[in-house]
Protein backbone atom coordinates (compact mmCIF):
# COMPACT_ATOMS: atom_id res chain seq x y z
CA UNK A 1 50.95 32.93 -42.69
CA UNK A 2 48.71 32.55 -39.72
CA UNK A 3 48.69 34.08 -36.23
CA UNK A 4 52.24 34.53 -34.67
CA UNK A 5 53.90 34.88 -37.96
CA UNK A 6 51.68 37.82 -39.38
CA UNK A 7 52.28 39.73 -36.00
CA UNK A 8 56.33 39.07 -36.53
CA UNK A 9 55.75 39.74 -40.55
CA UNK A 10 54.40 43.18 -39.45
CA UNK A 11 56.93 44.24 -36.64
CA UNK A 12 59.91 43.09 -39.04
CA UNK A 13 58.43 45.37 -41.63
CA UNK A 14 57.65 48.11 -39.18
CA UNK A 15 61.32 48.22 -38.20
CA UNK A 16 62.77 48.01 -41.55
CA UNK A 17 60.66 50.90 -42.39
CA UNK A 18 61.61 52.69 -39.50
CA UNK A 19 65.44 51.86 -40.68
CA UNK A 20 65.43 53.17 -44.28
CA UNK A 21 66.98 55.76 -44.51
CA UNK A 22 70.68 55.71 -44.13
CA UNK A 23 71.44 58.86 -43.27
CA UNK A 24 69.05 58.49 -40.03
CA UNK A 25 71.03 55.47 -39.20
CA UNK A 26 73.89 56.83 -39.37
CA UNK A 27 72.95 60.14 -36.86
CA UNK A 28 72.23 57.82 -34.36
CA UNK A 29 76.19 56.29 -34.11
CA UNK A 30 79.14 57.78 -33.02
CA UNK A 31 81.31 58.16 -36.22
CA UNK A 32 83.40 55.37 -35.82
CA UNK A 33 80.75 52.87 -35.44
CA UNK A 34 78.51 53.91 -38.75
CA UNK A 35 79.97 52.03 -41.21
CA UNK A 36 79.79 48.79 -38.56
CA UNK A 37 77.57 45.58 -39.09
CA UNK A 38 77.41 44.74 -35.40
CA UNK A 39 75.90 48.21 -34.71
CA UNK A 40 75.42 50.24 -37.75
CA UNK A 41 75.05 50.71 -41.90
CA UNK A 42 76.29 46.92 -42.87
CA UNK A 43 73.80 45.54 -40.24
CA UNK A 44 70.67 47.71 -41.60
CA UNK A 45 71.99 46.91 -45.20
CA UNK A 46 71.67 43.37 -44.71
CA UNK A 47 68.34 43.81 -43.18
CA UNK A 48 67.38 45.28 -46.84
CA UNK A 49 69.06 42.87 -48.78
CA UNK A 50 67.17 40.04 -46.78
CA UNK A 51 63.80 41.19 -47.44
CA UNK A 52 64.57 42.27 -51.38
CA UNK A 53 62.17 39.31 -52.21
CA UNK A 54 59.20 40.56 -50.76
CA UNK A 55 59.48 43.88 -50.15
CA UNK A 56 59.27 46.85 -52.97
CA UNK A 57 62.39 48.88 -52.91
CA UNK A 58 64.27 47.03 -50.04
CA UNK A 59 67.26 46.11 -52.72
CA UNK A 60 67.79 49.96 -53.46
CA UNK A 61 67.47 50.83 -49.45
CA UNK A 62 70.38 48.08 -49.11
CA UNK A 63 72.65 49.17 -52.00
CA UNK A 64 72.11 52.76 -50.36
CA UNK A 65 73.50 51.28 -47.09
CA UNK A 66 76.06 49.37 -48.15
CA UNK A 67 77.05 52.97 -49.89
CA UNK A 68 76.92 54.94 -46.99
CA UNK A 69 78.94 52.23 -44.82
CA UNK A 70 81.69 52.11 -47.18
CA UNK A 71 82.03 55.77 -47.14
CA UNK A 72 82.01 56.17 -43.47
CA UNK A 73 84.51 53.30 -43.40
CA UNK A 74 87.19 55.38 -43.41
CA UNK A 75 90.87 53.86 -41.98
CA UNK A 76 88.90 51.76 -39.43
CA UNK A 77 91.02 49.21 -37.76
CA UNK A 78 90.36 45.73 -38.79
CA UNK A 79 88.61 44.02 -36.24
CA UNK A 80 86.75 40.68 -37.07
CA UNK A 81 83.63 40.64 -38.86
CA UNK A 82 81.31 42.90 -36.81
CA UNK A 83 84.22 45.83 -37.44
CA UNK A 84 86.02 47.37 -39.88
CA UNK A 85 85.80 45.91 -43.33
CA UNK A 86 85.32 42.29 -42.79
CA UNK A 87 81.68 43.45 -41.09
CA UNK A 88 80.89 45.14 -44.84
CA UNK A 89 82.82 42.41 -47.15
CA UNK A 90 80.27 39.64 -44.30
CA UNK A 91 77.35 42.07 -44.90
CA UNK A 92 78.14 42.30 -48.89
CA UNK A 93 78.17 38.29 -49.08
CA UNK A 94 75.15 37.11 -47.09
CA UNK A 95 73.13 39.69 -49.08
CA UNK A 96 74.16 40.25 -52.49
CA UNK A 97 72.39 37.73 -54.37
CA UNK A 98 68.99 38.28 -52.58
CA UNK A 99 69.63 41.71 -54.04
CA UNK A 100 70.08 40.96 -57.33
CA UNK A 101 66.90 38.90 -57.11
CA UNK A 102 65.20 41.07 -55.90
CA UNK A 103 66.35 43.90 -58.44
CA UNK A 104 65.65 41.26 -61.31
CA UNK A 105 69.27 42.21 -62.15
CA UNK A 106 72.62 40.19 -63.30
CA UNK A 107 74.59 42.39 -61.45
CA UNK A 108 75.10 40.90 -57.26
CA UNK A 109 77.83 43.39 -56.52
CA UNK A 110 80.32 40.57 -56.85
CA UNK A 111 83.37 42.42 -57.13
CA UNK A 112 83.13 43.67 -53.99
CA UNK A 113 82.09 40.69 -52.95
CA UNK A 114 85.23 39.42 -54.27
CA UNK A 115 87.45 42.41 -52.77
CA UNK A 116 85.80 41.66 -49.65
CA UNK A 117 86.93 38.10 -49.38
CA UNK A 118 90.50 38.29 -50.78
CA UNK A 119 91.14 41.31 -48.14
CA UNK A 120 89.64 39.10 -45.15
CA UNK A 121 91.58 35.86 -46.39
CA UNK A 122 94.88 37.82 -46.29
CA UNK A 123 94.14 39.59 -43.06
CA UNK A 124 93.10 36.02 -41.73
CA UNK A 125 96.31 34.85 -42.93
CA UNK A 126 98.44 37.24 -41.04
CA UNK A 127 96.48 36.72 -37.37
CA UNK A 128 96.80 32.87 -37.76
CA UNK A 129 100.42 33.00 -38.65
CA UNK A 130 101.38 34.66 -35.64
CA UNK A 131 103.76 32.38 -33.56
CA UNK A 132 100.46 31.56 -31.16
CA UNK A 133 102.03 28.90 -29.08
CA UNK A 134 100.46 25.56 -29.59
CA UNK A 135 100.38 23.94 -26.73
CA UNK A 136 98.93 25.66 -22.87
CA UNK A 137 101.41 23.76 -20.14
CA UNK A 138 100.58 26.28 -17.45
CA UNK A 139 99.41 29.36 -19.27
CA UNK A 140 97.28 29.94 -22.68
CA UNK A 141 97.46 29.40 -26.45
CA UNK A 142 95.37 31.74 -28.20
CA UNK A 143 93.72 35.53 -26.34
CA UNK A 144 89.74 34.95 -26.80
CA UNK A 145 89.95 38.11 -29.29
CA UNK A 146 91.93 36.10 -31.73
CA UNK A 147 89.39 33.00 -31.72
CA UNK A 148 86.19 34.30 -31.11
CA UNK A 149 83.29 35.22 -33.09
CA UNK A 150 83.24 38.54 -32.66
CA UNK A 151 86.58 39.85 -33.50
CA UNK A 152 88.79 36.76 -34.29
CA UNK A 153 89.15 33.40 -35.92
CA UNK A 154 85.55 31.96 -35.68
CA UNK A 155 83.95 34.52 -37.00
CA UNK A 156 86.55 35.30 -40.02
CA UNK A 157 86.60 31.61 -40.74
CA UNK A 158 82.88 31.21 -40.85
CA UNK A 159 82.05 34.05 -43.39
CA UNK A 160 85.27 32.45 -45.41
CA UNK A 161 83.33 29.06 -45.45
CA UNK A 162 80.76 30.30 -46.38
CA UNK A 163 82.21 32.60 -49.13
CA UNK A 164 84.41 29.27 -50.33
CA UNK A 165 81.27 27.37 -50.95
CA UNK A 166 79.06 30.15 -52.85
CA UNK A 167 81.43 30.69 -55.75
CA UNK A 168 84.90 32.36 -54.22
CA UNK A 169 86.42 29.10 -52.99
CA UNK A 170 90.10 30.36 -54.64
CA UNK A 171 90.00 33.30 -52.77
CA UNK A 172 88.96 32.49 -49.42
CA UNK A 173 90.22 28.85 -49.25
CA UNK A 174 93.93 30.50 -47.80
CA UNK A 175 92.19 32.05 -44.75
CA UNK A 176 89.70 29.28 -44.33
CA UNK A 177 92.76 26.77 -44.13
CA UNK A 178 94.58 29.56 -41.89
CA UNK A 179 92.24 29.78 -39.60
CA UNK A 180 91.00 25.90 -39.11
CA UNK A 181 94.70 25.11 -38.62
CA UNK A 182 95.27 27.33 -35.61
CA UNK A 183 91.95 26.81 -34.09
CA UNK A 184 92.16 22.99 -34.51
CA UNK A 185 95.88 22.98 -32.92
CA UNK A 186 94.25 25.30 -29.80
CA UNK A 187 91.74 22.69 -29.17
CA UNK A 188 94.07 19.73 -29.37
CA UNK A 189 97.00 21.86 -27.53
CA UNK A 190 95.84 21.67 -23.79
CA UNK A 191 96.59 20.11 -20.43
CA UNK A 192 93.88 17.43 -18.57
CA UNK A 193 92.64 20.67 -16.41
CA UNK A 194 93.73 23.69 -18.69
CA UNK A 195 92.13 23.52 -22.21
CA UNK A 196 93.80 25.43 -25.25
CA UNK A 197 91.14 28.08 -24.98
CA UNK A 198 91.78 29.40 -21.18
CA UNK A 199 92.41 32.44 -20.35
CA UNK A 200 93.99 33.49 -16.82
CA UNK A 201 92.02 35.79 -14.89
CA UNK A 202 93.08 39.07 -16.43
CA UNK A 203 92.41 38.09 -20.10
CA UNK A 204 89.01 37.13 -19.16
CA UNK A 205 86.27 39.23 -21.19
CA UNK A 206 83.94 41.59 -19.41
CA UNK A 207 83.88 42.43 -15.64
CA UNK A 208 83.26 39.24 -14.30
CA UNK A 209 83.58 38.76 -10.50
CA UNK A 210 85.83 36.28 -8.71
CA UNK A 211 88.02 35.41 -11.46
CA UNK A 212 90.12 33.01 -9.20
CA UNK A 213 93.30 31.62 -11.55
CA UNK A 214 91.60 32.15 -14.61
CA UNK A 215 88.77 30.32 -16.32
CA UNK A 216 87.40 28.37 -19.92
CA UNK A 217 84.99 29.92 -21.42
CA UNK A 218 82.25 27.83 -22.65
CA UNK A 219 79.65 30.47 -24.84
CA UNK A 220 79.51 31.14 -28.59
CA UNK A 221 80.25 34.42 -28.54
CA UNK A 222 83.73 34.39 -27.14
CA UNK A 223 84.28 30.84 -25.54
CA UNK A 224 84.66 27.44 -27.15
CA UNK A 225 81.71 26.93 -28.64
CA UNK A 226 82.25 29.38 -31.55
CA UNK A 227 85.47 27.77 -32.54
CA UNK A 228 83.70 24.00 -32.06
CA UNK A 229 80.97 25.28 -34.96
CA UNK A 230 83.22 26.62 -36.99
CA UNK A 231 85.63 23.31 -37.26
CA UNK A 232 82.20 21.21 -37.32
CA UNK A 233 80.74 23.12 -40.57
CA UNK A 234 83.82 22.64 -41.88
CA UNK A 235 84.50 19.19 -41.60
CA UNK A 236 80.75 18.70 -42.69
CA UNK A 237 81.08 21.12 -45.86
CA UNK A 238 85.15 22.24 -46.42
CA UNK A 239 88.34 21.76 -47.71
CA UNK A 240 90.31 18.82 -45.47
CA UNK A 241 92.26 19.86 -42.61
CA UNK A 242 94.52 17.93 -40.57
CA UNK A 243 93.41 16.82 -36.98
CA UNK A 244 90.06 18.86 -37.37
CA UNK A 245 87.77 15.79 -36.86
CA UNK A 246 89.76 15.07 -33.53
CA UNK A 247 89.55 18.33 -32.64
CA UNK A 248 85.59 18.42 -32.77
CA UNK A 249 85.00 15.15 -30.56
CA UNK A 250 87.66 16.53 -28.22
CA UNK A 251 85.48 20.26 -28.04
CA UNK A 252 82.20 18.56 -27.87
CA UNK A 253 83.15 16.34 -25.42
CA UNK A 254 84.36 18.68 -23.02
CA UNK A 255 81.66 20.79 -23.52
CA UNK A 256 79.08 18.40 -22.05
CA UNK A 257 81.54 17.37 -19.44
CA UNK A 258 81.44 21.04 -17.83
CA UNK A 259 77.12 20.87 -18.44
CA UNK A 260 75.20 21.76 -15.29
CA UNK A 261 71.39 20.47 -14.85
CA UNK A 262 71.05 20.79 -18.97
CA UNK A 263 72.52 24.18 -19.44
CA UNK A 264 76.63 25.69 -19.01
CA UNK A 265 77.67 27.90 -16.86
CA UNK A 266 79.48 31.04 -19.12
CA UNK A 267 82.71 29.96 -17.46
CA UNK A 268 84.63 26.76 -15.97
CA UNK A 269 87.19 27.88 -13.52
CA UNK A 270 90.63 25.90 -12.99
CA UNK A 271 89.60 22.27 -12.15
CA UNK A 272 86.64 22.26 -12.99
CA UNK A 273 86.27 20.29 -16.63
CA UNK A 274 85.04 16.83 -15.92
CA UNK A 275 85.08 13.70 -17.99
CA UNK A 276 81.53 12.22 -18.97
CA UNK A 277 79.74 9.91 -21.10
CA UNK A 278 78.86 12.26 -23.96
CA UNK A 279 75.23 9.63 -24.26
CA UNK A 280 74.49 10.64 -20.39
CA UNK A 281 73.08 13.20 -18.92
CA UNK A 282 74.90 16.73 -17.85
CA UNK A 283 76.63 16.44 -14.72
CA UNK A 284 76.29 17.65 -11.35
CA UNK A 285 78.32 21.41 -10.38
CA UNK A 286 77.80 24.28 -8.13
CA UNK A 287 77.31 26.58 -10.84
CA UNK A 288 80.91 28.39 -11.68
CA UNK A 289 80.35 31.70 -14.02
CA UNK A 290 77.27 32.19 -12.17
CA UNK A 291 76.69 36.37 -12.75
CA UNK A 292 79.17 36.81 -15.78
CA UNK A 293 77.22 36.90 -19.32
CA UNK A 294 73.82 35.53 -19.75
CA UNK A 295 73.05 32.26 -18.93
CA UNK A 296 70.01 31.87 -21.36
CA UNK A 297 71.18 34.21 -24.76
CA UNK A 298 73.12 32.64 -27.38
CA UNK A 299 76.17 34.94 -26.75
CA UNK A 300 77.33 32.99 -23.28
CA UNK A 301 74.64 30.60 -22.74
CA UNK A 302 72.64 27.45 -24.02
CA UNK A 303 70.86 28.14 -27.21
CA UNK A 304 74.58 29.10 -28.66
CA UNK A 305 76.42 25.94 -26.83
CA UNK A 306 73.65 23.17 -28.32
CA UNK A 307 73.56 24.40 -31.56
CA UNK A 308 77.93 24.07 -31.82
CA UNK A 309 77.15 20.38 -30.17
CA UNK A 310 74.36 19.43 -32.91
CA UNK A 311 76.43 21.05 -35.83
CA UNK A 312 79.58 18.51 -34.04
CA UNK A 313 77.15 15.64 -33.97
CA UNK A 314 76.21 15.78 -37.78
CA UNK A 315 79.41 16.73 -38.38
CA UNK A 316 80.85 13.34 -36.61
CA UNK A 317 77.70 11.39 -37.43
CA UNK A 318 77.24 10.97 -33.54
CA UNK A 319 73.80 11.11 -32.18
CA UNK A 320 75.09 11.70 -28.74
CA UNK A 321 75.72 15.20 -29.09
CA UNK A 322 72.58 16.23 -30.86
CA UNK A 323 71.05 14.38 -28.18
CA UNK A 324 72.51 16.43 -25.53
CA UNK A 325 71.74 19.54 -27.65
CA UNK A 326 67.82 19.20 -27.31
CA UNK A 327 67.77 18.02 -23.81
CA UNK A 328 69.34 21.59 -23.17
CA UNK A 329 66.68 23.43 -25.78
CA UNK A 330 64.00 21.16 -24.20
CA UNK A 331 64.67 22.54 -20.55
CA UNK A 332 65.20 26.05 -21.69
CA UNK A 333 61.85 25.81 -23.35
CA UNK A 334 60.35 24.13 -20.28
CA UNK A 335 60.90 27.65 -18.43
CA UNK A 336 58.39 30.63 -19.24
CA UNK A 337 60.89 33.14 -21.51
CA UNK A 338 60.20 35.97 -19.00
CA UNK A 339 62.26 34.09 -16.22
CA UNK A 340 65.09 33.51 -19.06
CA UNK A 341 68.58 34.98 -18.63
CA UNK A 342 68.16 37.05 -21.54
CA UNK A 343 68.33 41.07 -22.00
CA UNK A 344 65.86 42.66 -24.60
CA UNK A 345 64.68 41.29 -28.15
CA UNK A 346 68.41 41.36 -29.05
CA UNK A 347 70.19 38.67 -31.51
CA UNK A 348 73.42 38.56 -29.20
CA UNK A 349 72.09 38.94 -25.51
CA UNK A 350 68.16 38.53 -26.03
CA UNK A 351 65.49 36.43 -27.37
CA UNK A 352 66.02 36.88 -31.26
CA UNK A 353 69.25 34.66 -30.44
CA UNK A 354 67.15 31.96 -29.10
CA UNK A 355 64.52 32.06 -31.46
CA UNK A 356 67.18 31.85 -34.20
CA UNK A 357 68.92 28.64 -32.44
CA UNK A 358 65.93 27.20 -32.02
CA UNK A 359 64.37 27.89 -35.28
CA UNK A 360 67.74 26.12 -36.48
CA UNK A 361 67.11 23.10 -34.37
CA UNK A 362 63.54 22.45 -35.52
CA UNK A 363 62.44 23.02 -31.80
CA UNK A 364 58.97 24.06 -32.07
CA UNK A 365 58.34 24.80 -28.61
CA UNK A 366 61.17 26.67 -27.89
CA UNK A 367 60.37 28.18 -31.52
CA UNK A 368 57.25 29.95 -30.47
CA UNK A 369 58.17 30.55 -26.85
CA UNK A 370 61.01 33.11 -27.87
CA UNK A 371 58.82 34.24 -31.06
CA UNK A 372 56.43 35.73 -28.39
CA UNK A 373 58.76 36.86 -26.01
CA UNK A 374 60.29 38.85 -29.19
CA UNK A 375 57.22 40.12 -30.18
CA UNK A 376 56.68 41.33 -26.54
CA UNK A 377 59.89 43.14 -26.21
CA UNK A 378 60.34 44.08 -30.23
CA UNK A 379 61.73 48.03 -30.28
CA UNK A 380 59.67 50.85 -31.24
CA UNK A 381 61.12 53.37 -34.23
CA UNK A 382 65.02 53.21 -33.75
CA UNK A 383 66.12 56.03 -34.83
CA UNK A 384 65.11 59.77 -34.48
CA UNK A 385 66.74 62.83 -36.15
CA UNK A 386 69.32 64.78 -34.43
CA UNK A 387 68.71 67.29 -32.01
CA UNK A 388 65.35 66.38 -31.71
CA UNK A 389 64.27 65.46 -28.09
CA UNK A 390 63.83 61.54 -28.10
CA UNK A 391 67.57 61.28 -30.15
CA UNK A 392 69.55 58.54 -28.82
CA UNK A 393 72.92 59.35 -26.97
CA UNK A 394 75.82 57.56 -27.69
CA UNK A 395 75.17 54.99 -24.97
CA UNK A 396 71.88 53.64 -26.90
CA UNK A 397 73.45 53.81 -30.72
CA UNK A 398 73.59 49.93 -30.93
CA UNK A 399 69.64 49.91 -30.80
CA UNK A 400 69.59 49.95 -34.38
CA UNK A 401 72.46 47.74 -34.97
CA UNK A 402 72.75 43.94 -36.53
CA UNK A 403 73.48 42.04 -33.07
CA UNK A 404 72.16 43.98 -30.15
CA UNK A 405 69.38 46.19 -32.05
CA UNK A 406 66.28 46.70 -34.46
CA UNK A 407 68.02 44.91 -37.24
CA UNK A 408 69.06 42.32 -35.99
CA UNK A 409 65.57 41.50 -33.88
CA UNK A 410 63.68 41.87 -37.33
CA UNK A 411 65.88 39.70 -39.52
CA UNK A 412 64.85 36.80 -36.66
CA UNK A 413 61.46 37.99 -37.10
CA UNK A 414 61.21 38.30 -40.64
CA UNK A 415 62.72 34.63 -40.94
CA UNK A 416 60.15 33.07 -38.30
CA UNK A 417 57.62 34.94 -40.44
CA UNK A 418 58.55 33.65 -43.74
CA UNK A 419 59.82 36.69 -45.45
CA UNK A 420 63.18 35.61 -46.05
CA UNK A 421 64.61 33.27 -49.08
CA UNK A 422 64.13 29.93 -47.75
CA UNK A 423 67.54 28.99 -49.16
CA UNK A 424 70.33 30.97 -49.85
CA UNK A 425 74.03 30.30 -50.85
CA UNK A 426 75.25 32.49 -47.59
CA UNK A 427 72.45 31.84 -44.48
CA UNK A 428 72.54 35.34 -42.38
CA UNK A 429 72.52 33.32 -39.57
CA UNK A 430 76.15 31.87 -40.43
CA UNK A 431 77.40 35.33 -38.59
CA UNK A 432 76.22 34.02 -35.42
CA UNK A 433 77.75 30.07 -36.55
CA UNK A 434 74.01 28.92 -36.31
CA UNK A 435 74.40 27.15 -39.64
């Protein structure tokens, strides 16, 4: 470990230190957000679990956690895999057996593991088999909160992938197939100008401006590209699925016909989708979805889109698409970070997202540009007890969380650093449909 990577080694530990006790974590949330792993106990636990190999203790600090979250779990409402208890059953899975590593034990928590699966398989089941129309004449098939990462298909189908090829294939193979099938039948179910994934303009996420008739959205986080990974692992590594392999070429395609100069605007508006050579370069546009989500973070923008496209081009066995992938890394990379559409050292919105896509791609450049932009904006101590004067109000709680916060900015930094298990049945990074 040279350079760079001792710096990162030394903030990642700094933070997880900062983050051990549970109890802290948990003053610094609103109650109904503790137990979370987008903002609270499941995303610090897995931080914990991660670094059980080489750190003294870490495995008891994430069992603690995990404790802690399930106790302040309460009657959430389920909610995808950031919420509720798919967000501890995700947390539970991609960490358990660094734990028991780590603990030298036989014991990796599996029965809750198991629990965990089974309970998002069956609630999978039920949001799939909804009557979702499957075809979008002149309105939509599927509301981005039941196919996106964050609360809906994508991310549910992902961590049941992954859980169906680490040893709990009978238990999670129902809401894998569930979910594939609906999301495959969305992208297959549009019009020439309307996709299966639009959403008219009031169903659109966030406050974005000029919403016009509606408008595709292209991002990881909530637009096509999460759904386009998730069918692409799966045809790679899962259980057949009818039309899935169609449904891939007919995602990645469309996603470079909307590309703009080597990146994608956050949203297409109607008309817009254009058809294209998938071995040429991105085509020309005016910029649509210019000032809604960030351009530059995986959440809406490039690092998120190219990694869906080179997980579709292995997936197909089609160069094309990786191709266009690393153009689009390339030319982010060609750009100093601090003019990047980014916000903060964040996983979701900020540079800890690109420096996880691009450690993924093998792009060193990009790789060490986002590294030090990390570095440069990496948190100080997250949390703070209560009632003291620097305690965080509500507004700042997700600072210590899995995708916006400390945890999440030190699991990218710990993995760029070499502290994490340089293979692992679950990858973290699977929660974000990296890999």
């Amino acid at each position: 470990m040279t350079g760079g990577r001792e710096v990162a080694a030394a903030v990642a530990l700094r933070i997880a230190d900062a983050l051990a006790d549970p109890a802290e974590v948990a003053r610094t949330l609103p109650a109904e957000r503790r137990h979370t792993l987008g903002d609270g106990l499941a995303g610090t636990g897995l931080l914990h679990a991660l670094l059980a190999g080489a750190v003294p203790g870490a495995a008891a600090r994430a069992r603690a956690h995990w404790r802690l979250a399930a106790e302040t779990l309460g009657d959430a409402r389920p909610d995808g895999v950031f919420r509720g208890p798919g967000g501890l059953a995700a947390s539970l899975l991609a960490g358990a057996a660094v734990v028991s590593r780590g603990e030298g034990r036989a014991d990796t928590v599996s029965d809750a593991v198991r629990d965990g699966v089974r309970w998002l398989s069956a609630r999978t089941e039920v949001i799939a088999g909804r009557p979702w129309p499957g075809t979008v004449p002149r309105s939509f098939a599927l509301p981005w909160t039941v196919y996106d990462v964050m609360s809906g298909l994508s991310g549910t189908g992902r961590v049941l992938l992954a859980a169906y090829g680490a040893g709990w294939a009978a238990e999670a193979a129902p809401g894998l197939l569930a979910a594939q099938s609906v999301l495959t039948r969305m992208v297959l179910g549009g019009t020439p100008d309307r996709p299966g994934w639009w959403q008219p303009a009031g169903h659109l996420p966030g406050r974005a401006p000029d919403r016009g008739e509606g408008a595709a959205l292209t991002g990881a986080a909530h637009g096509i590209a999460g759904p386009l990974a998730l069918l692409a692992l799966g045809e790679s590594t899962g259980p057949p699925v009818a039309g899935r392999r169609e449904a891939v070429r007919a995602a990645a395609d469309w996603l470079v016909s909307v590309q703009e100069n080597g990146s994608w605007p956050p949203r297409t508006p109607y008309g817009a989708a254009r058809r294209t050579d998938p071995g040429h370069g991105p085509g020309p546009g005016p910029g649509p979805g210019r000032g809604f989500g960030r351009r530059d973070a995986w959440c809406y923008g490039s690092p998120g889109v190219a990694r869906a496209l080179a997980l579709a081009s292995t997936a197909l066995g089609d160069p094309a698409y990786a191709r266009v992938a690393g153009l689009a890394l390339t030319a982010l990379a060609g750009r100093p970070g601090t003019t990047w559409d980014t916000d903060g050292a964040g996983l979701c919105h900020g540079s800890a997202g690109v420096l996880v896509c691009a450690m993924r791609a093998g792009h060193r450049s990009l790789v060490e540009s986002a590294a030090r932009l990390t570095l440069r904006l990496a948190p100080g101590p997250p949390t703070a007890r209560a009632g003291s004067p620097d305690a965080p109000t509500p507004g700042a709680a997700s600072r210590c969380g899995f995708l916006g916060g400390a945890a999440g900015t030190a699991l990218a930094l710990a993995q760029y650093a070499g502290l994490l298990p340089q293979s692992s049945p679950v990858p973290w990074d699977c929660l974000l449909l990296a890999g």
